[in-house]
C-alpha atoms as a PDB file:
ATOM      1  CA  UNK A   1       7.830-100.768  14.763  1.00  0.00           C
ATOM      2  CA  UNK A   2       3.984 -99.198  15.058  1.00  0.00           C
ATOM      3  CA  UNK A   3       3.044 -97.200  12.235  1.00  0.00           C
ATOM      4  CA  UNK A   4       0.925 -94.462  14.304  1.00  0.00           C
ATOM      5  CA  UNK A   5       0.255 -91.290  12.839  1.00  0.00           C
ATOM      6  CA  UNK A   6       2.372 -88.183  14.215  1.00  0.00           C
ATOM      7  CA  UNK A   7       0.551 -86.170  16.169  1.00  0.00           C
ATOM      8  CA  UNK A   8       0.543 -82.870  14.173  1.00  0.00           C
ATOM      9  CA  UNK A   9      -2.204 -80.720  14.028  1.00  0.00           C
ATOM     10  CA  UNK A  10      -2.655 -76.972  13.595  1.00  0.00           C
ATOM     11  CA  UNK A  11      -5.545 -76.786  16.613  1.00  0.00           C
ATOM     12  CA  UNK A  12      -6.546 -80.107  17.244  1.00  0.00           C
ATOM     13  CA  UNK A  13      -8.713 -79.273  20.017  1.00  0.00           C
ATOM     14  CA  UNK A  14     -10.932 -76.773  17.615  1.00  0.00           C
ATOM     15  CA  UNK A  15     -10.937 -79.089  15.035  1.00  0.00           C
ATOM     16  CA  UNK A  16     -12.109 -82.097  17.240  1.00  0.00           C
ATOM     17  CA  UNK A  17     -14.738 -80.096  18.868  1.00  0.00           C
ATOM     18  CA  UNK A  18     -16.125 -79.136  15.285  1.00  0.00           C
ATOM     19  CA  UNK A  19     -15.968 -82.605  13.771  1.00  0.00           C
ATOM     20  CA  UNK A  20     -18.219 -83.185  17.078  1.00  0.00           C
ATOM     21  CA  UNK A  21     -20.529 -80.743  16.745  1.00  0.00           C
ATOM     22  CA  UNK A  22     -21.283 -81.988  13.162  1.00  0.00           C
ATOM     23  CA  UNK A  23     -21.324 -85.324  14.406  1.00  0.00           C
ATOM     24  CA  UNK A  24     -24.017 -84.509  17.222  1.00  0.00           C
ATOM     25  CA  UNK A  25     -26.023 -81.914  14.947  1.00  0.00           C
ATOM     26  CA  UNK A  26     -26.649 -85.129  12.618  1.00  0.00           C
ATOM     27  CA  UNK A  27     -26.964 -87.904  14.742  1.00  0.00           C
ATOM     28  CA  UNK A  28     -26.990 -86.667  18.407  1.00  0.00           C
ATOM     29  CA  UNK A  29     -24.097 -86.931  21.519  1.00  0.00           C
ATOM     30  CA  UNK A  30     -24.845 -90.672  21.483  1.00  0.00           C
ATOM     31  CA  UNK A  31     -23.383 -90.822  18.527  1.00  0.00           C
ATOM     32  CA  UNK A  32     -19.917 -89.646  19.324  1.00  0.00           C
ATOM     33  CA  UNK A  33     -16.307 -91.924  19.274  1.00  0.00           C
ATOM     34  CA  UNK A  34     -13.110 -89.837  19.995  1.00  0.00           C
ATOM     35  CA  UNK A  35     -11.398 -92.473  17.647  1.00  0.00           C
ATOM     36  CA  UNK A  36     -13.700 -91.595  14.963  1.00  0.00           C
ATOM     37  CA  UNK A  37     -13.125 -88.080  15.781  1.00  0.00           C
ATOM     38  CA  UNK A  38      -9.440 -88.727  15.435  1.00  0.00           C
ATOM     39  CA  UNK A  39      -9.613 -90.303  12.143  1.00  0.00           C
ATOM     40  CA  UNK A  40     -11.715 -87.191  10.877  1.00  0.00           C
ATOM     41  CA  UNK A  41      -9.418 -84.425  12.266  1.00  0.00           C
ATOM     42  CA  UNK A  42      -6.446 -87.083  10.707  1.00  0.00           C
ATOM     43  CA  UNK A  43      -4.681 -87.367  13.935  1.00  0.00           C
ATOM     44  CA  UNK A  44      -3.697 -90.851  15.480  1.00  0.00           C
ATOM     45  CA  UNK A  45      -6.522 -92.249  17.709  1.00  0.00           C
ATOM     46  CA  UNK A  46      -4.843 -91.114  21.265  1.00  0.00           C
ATOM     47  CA  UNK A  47      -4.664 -87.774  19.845  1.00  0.00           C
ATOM     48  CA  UNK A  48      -7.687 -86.127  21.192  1.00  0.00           C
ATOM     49  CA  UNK A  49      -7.194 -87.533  24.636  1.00  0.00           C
ATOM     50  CA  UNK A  50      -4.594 -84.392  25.286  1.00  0.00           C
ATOM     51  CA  UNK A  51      -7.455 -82.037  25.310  1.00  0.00           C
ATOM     52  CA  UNK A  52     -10.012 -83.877  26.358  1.00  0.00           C
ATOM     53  CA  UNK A  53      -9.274 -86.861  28.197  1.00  0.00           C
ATOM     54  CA  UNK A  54     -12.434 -88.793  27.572  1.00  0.00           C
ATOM     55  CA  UNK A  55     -15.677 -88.161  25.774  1.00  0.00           C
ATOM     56  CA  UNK A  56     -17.600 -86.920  29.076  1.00  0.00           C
ATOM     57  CA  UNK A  57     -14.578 -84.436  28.294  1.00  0.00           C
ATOM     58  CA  UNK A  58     -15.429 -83.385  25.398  1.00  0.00           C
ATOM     59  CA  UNK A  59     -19.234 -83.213  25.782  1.00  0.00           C
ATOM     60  CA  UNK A  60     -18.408 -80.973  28.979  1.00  0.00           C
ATOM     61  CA  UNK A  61     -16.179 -78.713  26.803  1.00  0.00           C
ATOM     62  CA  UNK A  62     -19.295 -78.491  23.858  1.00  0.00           C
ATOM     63  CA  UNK A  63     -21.608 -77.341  26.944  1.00  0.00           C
ATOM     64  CA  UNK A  64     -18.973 -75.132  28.234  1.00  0.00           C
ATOM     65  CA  UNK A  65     -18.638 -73.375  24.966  1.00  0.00           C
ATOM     66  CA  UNK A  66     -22.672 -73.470  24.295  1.00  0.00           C
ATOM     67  CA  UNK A  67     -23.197 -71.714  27.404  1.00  0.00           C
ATOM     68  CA  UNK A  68     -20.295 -68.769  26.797  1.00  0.00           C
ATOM     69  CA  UNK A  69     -22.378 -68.259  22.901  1.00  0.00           C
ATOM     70  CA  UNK A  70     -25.550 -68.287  25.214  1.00  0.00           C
ATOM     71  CA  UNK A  71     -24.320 -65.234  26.847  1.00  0.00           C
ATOM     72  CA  UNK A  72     -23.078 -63.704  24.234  1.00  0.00           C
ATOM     73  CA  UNK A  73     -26.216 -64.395  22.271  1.00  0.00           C
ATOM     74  CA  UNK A  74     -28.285 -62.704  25.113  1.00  0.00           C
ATOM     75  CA  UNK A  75     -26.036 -59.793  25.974  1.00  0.00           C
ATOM     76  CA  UNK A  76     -27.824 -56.772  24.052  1.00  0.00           C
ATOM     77  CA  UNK A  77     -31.399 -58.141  24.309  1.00  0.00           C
ATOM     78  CA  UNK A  78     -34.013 -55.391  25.314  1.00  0.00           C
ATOM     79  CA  UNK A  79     -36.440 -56.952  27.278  1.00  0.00           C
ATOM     80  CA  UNK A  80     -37.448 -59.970  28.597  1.00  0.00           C
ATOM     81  CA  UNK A  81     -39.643 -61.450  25.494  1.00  0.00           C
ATOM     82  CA  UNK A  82     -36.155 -60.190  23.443  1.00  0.00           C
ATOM     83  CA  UNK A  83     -34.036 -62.234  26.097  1.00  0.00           C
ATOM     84  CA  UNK A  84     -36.485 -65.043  25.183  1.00  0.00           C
ATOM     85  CA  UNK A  85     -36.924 -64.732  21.329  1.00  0.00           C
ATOM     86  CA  UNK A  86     -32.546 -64.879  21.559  1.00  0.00           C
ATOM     87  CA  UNK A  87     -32.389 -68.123  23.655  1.00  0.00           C
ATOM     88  CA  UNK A  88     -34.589 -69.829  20.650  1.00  0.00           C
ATOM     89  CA  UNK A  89     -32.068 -67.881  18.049  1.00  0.00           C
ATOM     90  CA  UNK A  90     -28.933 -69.649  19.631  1.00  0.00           C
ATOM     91  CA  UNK A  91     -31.132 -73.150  19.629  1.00  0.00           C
ATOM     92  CA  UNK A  92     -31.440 -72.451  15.880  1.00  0.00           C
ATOM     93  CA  UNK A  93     -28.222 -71.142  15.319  1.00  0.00           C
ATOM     94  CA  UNK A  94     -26.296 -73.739  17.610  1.00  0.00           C
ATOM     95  CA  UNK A  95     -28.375 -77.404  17.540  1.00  0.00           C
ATOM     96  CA  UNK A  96     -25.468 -79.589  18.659  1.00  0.00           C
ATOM     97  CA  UNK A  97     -24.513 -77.358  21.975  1.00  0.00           C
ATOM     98  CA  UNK A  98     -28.053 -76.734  22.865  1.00  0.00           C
ATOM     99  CA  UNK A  99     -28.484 -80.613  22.668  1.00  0.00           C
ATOM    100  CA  UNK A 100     -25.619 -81.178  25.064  1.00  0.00           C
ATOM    101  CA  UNK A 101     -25.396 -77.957  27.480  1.00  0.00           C
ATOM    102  CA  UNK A 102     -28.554 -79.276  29.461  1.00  0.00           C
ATOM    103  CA  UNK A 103     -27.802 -83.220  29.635  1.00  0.00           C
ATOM    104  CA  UNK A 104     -25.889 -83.293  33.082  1.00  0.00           C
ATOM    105  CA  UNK A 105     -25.782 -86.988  32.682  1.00  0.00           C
ATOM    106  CA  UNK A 106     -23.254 -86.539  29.794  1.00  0.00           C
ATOM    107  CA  UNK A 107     -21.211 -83.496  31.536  1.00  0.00           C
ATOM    108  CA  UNK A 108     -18.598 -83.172  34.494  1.00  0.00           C
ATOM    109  CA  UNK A 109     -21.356 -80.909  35.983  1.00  0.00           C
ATOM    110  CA  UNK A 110     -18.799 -79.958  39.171  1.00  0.00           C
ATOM    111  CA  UNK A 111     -15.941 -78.575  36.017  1.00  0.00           C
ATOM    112  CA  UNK A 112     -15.228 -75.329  36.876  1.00  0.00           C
ATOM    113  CA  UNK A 113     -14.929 -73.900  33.334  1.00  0.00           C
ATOM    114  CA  UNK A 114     -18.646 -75.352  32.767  1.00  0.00           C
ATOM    115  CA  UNK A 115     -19.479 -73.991  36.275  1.00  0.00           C
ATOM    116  CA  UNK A 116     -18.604 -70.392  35.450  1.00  0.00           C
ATOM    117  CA  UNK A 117     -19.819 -70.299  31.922  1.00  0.00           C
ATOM    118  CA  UNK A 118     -23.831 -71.819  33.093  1.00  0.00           C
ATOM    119  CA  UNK A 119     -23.371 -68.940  36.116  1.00  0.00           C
ATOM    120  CA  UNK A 120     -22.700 -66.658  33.731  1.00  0.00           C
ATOM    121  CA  UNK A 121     -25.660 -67.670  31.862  1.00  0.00           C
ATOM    122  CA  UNK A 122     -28.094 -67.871  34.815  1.00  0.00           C
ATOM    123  CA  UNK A 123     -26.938 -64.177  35.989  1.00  0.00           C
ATOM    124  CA  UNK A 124     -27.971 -62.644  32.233  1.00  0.00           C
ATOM    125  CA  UNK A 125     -31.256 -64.472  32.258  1.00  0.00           C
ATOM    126  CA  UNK A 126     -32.054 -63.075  36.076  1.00  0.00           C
ATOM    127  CA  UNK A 127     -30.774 -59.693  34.979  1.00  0.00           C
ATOM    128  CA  UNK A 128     -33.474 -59.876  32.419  1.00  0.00           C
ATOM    129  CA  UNK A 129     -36.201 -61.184  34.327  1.00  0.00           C
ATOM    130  CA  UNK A 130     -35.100 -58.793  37.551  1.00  0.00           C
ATOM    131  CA  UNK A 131     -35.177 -55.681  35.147  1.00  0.00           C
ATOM    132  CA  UNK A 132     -39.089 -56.787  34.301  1.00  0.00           C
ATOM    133  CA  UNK A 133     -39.846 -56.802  38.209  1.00  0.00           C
ATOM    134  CA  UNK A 134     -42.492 -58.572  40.587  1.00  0.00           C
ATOM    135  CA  UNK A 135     -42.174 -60.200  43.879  1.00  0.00           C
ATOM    136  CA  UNK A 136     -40.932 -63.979  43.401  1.00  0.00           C
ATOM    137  CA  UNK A 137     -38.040 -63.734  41.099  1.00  0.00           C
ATOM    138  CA  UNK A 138     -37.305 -67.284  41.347  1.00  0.00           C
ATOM    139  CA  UNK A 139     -40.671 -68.486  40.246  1.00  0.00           C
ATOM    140  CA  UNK A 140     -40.171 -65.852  37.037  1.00  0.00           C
ATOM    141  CA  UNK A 141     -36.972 -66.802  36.268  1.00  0.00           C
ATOM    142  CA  UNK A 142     -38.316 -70.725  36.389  1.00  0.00           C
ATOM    143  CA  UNK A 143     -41.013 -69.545  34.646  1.00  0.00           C
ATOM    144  CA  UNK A 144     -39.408 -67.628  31.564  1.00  0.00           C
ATOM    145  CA  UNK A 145     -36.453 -69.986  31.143  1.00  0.00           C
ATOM    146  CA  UNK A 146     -39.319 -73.006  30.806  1.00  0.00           C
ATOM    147  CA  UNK A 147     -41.189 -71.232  27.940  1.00  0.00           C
ATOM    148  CA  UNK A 148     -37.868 -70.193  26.140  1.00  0.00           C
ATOM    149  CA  UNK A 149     -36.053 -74.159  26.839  1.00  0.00           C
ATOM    150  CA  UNK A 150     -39.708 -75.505  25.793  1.00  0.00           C
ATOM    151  CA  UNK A 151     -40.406 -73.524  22.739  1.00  0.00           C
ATOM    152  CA  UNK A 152     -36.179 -74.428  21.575  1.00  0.00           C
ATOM    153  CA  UNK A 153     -36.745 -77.631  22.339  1.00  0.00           C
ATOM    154  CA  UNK A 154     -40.340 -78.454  20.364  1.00  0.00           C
ATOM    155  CA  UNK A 155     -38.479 -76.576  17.785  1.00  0.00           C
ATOM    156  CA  UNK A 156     -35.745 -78.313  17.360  1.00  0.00           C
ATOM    157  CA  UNK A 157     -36.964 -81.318  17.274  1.00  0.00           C
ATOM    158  CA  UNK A 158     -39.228 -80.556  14.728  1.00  0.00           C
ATOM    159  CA  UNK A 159     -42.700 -79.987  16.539  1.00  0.00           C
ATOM    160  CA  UNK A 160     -43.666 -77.126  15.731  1.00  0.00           C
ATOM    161  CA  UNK A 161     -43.126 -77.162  12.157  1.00  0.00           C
ATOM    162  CA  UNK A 162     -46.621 -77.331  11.100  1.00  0.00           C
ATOM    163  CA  UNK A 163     -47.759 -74.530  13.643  1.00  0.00           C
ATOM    164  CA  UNK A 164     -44.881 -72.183  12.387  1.00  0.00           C
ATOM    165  CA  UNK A 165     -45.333 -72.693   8.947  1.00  0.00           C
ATOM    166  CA  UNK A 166     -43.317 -69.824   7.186  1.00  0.00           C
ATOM    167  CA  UNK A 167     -43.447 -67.693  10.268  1.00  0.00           C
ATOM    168  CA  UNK A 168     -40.252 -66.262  11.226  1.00  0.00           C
ATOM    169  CA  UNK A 169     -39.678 -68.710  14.849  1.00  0.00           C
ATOM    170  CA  UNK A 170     -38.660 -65.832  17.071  1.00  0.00           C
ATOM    171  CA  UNK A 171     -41.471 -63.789  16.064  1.00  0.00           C
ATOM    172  CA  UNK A 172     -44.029 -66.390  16.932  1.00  0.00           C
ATOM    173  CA  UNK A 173     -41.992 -66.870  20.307  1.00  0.00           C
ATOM    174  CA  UNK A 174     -42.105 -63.105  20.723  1.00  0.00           C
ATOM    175  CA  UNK A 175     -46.178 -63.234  20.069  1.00  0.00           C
ATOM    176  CA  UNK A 176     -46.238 -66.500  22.550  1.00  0.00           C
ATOM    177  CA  UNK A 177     -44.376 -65.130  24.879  1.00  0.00           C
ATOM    178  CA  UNK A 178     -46.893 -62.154  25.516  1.00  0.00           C
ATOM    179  CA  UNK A 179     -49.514 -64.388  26.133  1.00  0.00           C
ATOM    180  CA  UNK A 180     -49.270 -66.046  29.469  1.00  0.00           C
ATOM    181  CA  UNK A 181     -48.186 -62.581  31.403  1.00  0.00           C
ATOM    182  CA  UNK A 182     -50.594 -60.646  29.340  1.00  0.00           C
ATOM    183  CA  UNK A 183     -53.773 -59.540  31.675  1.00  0.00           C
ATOM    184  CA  UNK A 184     -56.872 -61.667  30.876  1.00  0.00           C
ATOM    185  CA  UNK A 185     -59.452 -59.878  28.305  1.00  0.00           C
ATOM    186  CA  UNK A 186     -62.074 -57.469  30.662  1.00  0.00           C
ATOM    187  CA  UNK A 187     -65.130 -59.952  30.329  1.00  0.00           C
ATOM    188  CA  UNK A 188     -67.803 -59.409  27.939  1.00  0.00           C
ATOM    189  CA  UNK A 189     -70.725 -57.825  29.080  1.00  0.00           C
ATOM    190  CA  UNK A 190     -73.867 -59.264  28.294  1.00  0.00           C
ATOM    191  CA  UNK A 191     -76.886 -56.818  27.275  1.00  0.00           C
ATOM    192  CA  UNK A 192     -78.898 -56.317  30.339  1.00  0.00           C
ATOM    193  CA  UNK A 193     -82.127 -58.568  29.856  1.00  0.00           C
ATOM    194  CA  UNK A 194     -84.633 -55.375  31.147  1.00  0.00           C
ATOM    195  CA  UNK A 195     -83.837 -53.206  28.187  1.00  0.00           C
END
């Protein structure tokens, strides 16, 4: 007789992907086990196989998710440096999706939940950079998703920390931001030599 753990759990599948995200947020997605994700939700070791199958699984259900809060976290945004200044808000809010939602090497990239949740995504940040206007929307859109991903990214993993300083991040994203699509300065006129 095996003395495995009944499998009874209120919601398993929540509480697995939380005991993840924790697990990623401290150590990263190379640090995940499903067995050790088992033993913390207190279910037997097979347990989080029903929802997930494996741990490509699971990572593809974290990006999944991250990419429906990315939405969401961009929905009401009022322009494009607003669209931006939220993408670095859900880095800072969420660490552990944003470290997983753009690694397709750890995803089932062809799921179709994942599929429709990074469309859904993409459309919100081309609605934003259509609504600003100009000729090559592609190259904007490639263009304002870099800065945003970049400035997340050097945030997150700690880069920017002296250049912030106390400064409030989306703030100095917002003032960044302005800076590569702002017109150049008129240039300086020198006094004319003859007067």
């Amino acid at each position: 007789m095996t003395s495995q753990r009944p499998y009874h759990h209120g919601n398993l599948r929540r509480a697995v992907l939380a005991a993840a995200l924790d697990v990623i947020a401290a150590d990263g997605p190379s640090a995940l086990s499903l067995r050790d994700l088992a033993r913390r939700a207190g279910v037997s070791h097979a347990a989080p196989a029903h929802h997930f199958t494996d741990r490509t699984g699971l990572l593809t259900a974290i990006a999944t998710e991250g990419h429906i809060l990315l939405t969401q976290t961009l929905a009401d945004a009022q322009d494009l440096r607003d669209l931006g200044a939220r993408y670095v808000r859900f880095a800072i809010q969420h660490p552990a999706h944003f470290q997983v939602m753009f690694r397709p090497e750890l995803l089932r990239t062809d799921d179709p939940a994942l599929v429709a949740a990074r469309e859904g995504t993409a459309q919100r940040l081309r609605k934003g950079v259509a609504a600003r206007g100009g000729t090559d929307l592609e190259l904007a859109f490639m263009s304002a998703w870099s800065l945003a991903h970049g400035f997340a990214t050097l945030l997150l993993a700690g880069n920017l920390d002296r250049p912030l300083g106390d400064r409030d991040p989306e703030e100095v994203f917002r003032a960044v931001a302005g800076l590569p699509f702002a017109p150049p300065p008129p240039p300086s006129r020198r006094p004319d030599a003859t007067s």
